[in-house]
PDB file of N, CA and C in Angstrom:
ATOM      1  N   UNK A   1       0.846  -1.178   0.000  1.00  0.00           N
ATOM      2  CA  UNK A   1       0.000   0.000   0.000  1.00  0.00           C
ATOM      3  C   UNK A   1       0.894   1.245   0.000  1.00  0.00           C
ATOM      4  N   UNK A   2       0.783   2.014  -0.629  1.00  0.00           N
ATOM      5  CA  UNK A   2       1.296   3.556  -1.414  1.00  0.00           C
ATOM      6  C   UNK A   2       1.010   4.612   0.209  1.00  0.00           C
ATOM      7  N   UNK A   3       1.622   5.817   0.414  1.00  0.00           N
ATOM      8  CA  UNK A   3       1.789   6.363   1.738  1.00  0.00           C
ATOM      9  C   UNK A   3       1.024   7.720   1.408  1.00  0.00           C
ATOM     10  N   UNK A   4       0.478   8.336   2.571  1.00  0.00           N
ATOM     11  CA  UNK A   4       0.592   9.638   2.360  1.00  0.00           C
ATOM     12  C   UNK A   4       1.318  10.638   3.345  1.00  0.00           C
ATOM     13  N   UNK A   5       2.389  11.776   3.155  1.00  0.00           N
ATOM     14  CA  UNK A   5       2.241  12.517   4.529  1.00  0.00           C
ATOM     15  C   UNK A   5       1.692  13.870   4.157  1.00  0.00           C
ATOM     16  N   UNK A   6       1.242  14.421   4.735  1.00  0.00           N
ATOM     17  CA  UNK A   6       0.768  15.150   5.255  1.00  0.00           C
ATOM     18  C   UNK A   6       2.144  17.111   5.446  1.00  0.00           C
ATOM     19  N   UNK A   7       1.756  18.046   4.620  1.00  0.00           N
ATOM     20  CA  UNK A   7       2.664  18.978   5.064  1.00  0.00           C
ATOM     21  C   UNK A   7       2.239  19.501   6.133  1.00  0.00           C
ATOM     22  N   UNK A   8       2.873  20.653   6.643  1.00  0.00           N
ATOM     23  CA  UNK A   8       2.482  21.335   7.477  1.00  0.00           C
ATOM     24  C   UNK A   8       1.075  22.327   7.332  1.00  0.00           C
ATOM     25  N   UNK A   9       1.241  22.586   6.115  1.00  0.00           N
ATOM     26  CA  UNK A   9       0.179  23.628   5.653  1.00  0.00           C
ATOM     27  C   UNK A   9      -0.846  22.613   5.847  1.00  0.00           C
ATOM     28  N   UNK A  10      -1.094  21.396   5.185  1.00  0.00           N
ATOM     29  CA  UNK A  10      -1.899  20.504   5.136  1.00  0.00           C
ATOM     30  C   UNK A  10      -2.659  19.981   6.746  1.00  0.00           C
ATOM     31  N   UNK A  11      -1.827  19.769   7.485  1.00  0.00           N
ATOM     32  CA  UNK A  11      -1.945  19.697   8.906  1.00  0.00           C
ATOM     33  C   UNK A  11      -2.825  20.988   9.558  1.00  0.00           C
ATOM     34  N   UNK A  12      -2.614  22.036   9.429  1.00  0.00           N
ATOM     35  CA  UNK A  12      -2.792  23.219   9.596  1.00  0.00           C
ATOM     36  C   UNK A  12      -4.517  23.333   9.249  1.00  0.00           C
ATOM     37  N   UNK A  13      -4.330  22.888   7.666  1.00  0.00           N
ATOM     38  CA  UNK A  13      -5.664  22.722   7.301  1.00  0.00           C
ATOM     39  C   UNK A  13      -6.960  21.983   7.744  1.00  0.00           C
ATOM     40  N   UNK A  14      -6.388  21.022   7.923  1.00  0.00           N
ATOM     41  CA  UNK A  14      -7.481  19.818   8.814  1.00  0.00           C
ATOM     42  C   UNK A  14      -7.528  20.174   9.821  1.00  0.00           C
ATOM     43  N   UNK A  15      -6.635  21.080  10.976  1.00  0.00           N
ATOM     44  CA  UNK A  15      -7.300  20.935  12.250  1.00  0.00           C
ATOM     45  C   UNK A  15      -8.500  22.197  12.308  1.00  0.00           C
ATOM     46  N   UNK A  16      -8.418  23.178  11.009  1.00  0.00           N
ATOM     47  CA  UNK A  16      -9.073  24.340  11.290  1.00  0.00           C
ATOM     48  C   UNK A  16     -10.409  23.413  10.911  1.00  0.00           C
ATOM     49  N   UNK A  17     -10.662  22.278  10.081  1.00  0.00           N
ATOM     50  CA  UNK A  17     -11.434  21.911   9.556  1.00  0.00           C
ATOM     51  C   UNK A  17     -12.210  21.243  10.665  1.00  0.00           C
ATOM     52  N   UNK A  18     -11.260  20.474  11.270  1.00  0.00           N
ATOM     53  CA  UNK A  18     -11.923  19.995  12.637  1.00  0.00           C
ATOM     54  C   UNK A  18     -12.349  21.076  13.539  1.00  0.00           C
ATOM     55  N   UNK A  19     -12.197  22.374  13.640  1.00  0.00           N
ATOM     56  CA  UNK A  19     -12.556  23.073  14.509  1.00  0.00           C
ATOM     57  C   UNK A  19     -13.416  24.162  14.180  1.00  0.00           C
ATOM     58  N   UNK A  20     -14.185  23.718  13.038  1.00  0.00           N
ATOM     59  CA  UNK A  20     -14.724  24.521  12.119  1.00  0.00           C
ATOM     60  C   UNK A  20     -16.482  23.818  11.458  1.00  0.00           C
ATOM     61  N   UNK A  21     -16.113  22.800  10.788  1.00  0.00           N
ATOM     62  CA  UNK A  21     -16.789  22.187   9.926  1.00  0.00           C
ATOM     63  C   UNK A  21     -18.099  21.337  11.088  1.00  0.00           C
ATOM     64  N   UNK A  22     -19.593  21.591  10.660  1.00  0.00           N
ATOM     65  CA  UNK A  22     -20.210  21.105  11.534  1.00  0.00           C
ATOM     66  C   UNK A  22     -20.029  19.159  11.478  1.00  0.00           C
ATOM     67  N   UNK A  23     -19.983  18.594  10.514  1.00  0.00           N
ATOM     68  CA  UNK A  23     -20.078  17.346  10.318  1.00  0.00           C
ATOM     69  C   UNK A  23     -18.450  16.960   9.745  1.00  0.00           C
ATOM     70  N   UNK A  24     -17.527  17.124  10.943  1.00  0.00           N
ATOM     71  CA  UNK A  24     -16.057  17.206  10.831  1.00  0.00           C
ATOM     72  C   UNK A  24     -15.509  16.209  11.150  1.00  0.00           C
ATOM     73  N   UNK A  25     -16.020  15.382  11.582  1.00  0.00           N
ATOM     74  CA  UNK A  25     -15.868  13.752  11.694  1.00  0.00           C
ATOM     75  C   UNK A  25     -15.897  12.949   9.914  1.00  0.00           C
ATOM     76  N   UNK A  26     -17.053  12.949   9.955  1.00  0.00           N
ATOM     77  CA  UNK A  26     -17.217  12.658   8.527  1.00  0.00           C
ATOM     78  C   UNK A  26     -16.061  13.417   7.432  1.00  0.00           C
ATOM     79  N   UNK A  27     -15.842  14.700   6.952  1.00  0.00           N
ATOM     80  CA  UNK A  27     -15.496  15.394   5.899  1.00  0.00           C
ATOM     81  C   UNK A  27     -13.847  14.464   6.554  1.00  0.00           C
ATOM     82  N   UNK A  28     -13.136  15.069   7.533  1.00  0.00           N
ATOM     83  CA  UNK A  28     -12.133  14.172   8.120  1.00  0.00           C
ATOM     84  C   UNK A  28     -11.830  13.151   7.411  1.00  0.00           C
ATOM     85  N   UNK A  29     -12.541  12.354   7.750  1.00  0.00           N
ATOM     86  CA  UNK A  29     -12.602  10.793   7.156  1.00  0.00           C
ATOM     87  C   UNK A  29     -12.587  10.539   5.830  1.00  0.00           C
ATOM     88  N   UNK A  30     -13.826  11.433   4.898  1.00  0.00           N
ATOM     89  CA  UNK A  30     -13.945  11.348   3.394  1.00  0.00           C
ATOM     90  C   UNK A  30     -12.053  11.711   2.976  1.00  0.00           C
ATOM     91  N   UNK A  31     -11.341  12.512   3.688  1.00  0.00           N
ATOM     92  CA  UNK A  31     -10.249  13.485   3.115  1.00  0.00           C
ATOM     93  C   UNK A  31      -9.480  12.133   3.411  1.00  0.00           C
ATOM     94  N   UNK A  32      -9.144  12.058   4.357  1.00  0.00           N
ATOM     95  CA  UNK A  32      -8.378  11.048   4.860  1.00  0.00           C
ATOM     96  C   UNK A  32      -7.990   9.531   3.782  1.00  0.00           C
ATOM     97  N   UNK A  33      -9.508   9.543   3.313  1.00  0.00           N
ATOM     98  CA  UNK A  33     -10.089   8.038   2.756  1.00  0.00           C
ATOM     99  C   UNK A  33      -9.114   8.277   0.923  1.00  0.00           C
ATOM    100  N   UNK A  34      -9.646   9.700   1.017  1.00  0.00           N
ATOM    101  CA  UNK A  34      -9.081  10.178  -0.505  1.00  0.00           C
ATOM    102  C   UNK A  34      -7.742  10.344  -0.269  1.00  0.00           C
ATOM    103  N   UNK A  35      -6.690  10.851   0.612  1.00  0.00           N
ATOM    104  CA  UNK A  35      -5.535  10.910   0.197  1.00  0.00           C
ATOM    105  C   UNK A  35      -5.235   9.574   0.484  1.00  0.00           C
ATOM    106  N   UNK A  36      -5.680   8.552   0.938  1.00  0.00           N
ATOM    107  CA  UNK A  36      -5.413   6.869   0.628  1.00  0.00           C
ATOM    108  C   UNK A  36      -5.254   6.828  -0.932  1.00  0.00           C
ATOM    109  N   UNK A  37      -6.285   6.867  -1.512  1.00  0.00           N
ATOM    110  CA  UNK A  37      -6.305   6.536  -2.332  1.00  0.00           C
ATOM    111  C   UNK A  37      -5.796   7.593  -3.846  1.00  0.00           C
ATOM    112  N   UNK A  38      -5.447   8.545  -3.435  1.00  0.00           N
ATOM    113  CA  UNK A  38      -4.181   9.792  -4.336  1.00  0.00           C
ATOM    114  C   UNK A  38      -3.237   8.954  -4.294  1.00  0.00           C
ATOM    115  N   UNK A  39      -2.900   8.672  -2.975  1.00  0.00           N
ATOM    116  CA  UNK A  39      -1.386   7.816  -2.633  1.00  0.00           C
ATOM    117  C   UNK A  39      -1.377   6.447  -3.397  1.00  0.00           C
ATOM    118  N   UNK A  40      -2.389   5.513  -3.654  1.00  0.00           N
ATOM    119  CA  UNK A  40      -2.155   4.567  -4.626  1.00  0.00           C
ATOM    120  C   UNK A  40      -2.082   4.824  -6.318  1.00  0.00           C
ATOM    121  N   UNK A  41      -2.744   6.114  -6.422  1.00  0.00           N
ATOM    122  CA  UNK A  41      -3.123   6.460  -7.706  1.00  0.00           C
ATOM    123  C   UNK A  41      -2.345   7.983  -7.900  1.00  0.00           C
ATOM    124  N   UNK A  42      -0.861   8.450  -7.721  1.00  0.00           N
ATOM    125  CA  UNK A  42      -0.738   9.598  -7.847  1.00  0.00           C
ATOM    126  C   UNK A  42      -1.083   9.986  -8.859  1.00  0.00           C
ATOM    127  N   UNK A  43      -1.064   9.800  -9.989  1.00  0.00           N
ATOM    128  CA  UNK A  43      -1.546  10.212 -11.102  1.00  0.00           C
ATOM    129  C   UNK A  43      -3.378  11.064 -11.599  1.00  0.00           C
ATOM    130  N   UNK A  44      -3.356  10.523 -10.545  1.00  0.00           N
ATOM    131  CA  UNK A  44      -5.305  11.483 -10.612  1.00  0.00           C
ATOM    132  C   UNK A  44      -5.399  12.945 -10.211  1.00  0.00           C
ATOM    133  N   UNK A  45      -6.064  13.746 -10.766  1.00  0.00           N
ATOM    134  CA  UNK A  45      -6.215  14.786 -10.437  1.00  0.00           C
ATOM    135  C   UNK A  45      -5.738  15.868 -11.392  1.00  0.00           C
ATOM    136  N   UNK A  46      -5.867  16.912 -11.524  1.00  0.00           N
ATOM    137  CA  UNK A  46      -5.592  17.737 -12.272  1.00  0.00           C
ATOM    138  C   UNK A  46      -3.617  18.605 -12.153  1.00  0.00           C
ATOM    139  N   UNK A  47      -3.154  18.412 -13.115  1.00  0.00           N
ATOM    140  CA  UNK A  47      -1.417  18.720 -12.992  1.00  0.00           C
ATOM    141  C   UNK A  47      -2.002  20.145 -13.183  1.00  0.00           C
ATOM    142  N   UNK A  48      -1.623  20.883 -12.157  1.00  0.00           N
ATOM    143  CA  UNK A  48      -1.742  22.543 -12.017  1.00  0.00           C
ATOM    144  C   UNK A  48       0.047  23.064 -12.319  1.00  0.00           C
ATOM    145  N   UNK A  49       0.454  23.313 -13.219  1.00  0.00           N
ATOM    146  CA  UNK A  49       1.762  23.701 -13.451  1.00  0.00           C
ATOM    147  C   UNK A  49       1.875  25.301 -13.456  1.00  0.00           C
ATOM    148  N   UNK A  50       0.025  25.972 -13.742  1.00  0.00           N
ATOM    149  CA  UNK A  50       0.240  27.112 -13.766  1.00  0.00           C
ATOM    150  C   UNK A  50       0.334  28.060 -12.255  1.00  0.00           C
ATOM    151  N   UNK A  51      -0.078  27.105 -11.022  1.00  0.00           N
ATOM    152  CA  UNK A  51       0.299  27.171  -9.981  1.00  0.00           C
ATOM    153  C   UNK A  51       1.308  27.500  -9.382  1.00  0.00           C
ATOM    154  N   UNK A  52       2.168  25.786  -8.998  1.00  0.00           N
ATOM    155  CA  UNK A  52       3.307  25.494  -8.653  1.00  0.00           C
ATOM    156  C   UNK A  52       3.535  24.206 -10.010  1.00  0.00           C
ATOM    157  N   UNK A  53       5.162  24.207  -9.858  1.00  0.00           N
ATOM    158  CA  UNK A  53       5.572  23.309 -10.402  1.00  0.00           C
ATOM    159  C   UNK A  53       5.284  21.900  -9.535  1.00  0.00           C
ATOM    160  N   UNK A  54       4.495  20.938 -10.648  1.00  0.00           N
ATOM    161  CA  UNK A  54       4.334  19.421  -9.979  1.00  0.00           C
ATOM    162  C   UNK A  54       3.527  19.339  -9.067  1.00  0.00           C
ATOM    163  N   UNK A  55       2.219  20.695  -9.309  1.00  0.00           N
ATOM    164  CA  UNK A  55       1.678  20.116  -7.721  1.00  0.00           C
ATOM    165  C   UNK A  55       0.406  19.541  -8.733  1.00  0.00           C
ATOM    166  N   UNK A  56      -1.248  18.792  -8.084  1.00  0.00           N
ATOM    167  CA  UNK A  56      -1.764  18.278  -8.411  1.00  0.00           C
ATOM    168  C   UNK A  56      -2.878  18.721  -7.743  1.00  0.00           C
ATOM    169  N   UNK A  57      -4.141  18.501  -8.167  1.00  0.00           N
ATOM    170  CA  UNK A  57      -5.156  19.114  -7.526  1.00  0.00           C
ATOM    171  C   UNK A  57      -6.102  18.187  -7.540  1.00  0.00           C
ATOM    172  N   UNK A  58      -7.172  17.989  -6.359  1.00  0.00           N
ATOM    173  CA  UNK A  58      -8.352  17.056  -6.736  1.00  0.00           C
ATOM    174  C   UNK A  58      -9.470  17.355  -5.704  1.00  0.00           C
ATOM    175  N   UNK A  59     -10.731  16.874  -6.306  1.00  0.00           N
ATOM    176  CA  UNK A  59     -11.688  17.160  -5.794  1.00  0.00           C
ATOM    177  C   UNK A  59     -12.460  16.124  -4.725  1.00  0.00           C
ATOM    178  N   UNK A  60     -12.537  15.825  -3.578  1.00  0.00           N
ATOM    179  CA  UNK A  60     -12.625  14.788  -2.894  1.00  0.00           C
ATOM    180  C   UNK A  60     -14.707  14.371  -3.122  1.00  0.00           C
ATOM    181  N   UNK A  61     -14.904  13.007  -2.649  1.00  0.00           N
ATOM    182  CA  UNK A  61     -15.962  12.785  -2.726  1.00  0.00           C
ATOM    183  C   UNK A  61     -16.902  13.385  -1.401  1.00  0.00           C
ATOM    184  N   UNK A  62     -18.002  13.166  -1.478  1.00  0.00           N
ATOM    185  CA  UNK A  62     -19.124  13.607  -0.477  1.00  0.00           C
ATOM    186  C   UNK A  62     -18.358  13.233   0.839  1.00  0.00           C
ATOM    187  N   UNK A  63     -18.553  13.396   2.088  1.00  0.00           N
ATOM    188  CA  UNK A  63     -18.843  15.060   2.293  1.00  0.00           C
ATOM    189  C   UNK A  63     -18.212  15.840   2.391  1.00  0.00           C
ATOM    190  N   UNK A  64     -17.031  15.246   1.650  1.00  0.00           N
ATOM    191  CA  UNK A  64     -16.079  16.564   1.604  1.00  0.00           C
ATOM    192  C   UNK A  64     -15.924  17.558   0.338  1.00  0.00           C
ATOM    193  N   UNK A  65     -16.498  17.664  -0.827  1.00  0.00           N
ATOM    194  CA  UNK A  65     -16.331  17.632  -1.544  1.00  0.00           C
ATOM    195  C   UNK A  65     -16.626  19.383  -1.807  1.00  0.00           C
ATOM    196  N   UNK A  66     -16.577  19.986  -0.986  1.00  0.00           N
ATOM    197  CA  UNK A  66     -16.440  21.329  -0.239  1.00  0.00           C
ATOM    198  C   UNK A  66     -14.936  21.867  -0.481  1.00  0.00           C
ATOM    199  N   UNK A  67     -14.293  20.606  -0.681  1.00  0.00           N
ATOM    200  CA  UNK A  67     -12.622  21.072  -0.427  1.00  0.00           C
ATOM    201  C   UNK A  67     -12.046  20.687  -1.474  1.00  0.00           C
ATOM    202  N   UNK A  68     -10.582  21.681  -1.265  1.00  0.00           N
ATOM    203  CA  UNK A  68      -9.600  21.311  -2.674  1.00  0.00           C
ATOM    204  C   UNK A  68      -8.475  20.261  -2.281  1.00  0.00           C
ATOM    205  N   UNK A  69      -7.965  19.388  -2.255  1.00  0.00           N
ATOM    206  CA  UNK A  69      -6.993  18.665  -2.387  1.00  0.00           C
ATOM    207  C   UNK A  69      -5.741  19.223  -3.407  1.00  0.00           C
ATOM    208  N   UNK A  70      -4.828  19.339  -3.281  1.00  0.00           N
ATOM    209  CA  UNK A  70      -3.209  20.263  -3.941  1.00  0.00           C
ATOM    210  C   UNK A  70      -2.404  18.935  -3.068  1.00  0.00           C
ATOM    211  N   UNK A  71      -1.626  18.639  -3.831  1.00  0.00           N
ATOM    212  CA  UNK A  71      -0.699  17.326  -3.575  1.00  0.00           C
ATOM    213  C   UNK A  71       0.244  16.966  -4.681  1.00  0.00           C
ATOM    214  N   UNK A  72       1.389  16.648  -3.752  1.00  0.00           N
ATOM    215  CA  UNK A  72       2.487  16.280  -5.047  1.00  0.00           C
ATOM    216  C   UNK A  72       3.017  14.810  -4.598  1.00  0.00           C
ATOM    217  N   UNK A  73       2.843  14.087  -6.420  1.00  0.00           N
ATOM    218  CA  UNK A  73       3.392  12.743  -6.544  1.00  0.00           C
ATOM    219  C   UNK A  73       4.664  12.605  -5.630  1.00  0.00           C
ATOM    220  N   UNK A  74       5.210  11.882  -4.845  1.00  0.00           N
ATOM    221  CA  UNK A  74       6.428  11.355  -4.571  1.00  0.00           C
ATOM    222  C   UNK A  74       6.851   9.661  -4.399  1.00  0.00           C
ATOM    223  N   UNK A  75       7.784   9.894  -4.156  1.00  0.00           N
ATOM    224  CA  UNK A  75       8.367   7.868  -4.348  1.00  0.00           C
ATOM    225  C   UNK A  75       7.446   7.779  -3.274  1.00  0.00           C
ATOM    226  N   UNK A  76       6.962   6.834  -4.123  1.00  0.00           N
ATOM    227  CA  UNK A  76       5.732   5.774  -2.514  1.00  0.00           C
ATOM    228  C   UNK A  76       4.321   6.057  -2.195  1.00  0.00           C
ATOM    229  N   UNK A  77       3.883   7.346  -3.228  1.00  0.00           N
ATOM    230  CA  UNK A  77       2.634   7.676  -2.524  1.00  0.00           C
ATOM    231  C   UNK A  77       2.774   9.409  -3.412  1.00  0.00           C
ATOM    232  N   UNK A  78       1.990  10.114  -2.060  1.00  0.00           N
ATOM    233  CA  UNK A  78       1.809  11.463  -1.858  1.00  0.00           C
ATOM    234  C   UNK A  78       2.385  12.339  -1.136  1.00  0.00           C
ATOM    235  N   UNK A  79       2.450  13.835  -1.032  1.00  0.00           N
ATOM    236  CA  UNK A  79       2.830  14.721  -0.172  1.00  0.00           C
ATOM    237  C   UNK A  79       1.216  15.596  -0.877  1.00  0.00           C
ATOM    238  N   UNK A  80       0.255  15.699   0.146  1.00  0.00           N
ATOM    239  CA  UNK A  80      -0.659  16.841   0.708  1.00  0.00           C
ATOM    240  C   UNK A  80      -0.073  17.987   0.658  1.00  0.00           C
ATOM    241  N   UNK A  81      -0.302  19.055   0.106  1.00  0.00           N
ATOM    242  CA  UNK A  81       0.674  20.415   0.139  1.00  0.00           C
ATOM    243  C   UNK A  81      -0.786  21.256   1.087  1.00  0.00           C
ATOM    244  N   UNK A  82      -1.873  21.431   0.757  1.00  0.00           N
ATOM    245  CA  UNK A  82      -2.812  21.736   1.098  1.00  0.00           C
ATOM    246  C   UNK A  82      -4.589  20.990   1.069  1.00  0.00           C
ATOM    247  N   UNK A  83      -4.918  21.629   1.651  1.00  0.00           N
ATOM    248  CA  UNK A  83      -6.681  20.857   1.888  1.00  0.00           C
ATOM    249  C   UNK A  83      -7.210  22.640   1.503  1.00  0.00           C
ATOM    250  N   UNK A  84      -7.853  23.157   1.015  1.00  0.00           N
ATOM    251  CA  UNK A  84      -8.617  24.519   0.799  1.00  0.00           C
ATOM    252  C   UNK A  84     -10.380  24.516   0.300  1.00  0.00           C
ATOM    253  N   UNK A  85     -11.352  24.855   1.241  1.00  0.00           N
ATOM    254  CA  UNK A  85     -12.399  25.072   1.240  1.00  0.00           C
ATOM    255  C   UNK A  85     -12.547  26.002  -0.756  1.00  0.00           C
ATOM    256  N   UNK A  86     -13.555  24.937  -1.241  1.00  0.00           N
ATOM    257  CA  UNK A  86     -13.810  25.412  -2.533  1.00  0.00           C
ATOM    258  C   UNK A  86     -14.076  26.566  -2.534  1.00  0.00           C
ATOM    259  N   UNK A  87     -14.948  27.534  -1.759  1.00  0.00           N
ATOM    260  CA  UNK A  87     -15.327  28.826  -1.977  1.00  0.00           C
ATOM    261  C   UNK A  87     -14.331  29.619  -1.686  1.00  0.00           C
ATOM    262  N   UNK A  88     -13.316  29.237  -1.231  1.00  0.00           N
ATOM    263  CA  UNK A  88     -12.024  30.229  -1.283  1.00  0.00           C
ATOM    264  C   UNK A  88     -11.689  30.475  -2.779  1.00  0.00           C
ATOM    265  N   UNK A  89     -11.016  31.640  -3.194  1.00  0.00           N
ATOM    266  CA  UNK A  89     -10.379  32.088  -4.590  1.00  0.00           C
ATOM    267  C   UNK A  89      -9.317  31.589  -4.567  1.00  0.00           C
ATOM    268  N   UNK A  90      -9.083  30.284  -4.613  1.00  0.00           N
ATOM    269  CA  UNK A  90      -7.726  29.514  -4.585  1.00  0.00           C
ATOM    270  C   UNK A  90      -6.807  30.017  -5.664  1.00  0.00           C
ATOM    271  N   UNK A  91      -7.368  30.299  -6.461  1.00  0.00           N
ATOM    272  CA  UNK A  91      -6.177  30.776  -7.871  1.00  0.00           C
ATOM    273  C   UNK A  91      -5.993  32.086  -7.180  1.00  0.00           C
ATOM    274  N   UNK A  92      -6.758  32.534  -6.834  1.00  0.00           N
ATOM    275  CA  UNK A  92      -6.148  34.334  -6.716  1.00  0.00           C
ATOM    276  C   UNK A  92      -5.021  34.013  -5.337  1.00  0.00           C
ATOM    277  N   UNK A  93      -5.142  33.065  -4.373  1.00  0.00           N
ATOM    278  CA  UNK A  93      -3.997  32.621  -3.753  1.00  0.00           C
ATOM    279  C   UNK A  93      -3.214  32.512  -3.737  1.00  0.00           C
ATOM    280  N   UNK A  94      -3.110  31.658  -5.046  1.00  0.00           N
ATOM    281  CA  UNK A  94      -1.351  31.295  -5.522  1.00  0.00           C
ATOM    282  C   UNK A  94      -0.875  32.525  -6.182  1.00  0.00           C
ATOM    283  N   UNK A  95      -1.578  33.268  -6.863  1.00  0.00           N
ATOM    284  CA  UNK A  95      -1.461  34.379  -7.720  1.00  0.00           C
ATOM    285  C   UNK A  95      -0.874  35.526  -7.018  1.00  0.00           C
ATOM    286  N   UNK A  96      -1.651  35.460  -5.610  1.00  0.00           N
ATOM    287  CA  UNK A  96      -0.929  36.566  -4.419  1.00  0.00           C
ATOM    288  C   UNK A  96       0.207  35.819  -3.296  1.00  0.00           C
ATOM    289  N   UNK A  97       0.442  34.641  -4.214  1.00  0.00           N
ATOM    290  CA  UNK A  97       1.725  34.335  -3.136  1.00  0.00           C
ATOM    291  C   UNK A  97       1.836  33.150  -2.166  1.00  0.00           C
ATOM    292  N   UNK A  98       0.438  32.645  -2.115  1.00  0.00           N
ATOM    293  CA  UNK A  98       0.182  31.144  -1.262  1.00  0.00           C
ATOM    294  C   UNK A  98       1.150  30.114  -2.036  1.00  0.00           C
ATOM    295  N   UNK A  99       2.052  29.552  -1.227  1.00  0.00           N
ATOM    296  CA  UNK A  99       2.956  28.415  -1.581  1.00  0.00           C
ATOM    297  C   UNK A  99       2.807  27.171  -0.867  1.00  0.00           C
ATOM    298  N   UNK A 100       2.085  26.589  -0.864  1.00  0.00           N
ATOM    299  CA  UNK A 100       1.982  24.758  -0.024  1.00  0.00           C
ATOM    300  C   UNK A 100       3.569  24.684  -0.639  1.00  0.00           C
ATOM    301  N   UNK A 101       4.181  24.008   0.342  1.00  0.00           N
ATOM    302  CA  UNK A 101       5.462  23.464   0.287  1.00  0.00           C
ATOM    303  C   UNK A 101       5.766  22.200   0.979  1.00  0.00           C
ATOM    304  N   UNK A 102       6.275  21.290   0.045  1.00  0.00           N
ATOM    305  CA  UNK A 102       6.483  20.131   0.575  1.00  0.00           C
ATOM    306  C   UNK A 102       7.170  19.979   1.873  1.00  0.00           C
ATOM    307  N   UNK A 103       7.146  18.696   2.679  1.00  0.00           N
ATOM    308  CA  UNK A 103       7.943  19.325   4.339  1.00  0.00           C
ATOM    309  C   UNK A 103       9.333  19.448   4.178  1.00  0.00           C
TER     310      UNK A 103
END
């Protein structure tokens, strides 16, 4: 089985999510369930190059599906760069300077 870790930004992200999100158990879990399965399948998701170089983007299933997934392929799996609530202007983010960085 293929790995995921988790950056800091990424970390960062989930706990606001846990301390935030009414049904945060669940969305948790859906995220969790999906970067399992990024990590067997790096190849899914959208290659955002106009971003960052090599990062990857994806849209998780119900009930999370509220959120952005940003993750980069590595030997063995994944690196999570970020988790970002869809209604955020994620492009205008990177555009003003947001960098997920691998750990």
């Amino acid at each position: 089985m293929s790995r995921y870790l988790l950056s800091h930004s990424a970390n960062a992200n989930l706990d606001e999510i846990a301390g935030d999100a009414s049904n945060a158990v669940a969305i948790l879990e859906a995220l969790h369930n999906t970067f399992q399965v990024l990590a067997n399948h790096p190849g899914v998701g959208t290659l955002r190059e106009d971003l960052l170089p090599g990062i990857r983007v994806f849209s998780p299933p119900r009930p999370a599906n509220n959120y952005v997934i940003f993750f980069y392929p590595i030997s063995g799996g994944i690196e999570v760069a970020a988790v970002i609530h869809g209604s955020r202007d994620w492009i205008s983010m990177f555009t003003d300077g947001f960098r997920p960085k691998k750990s």
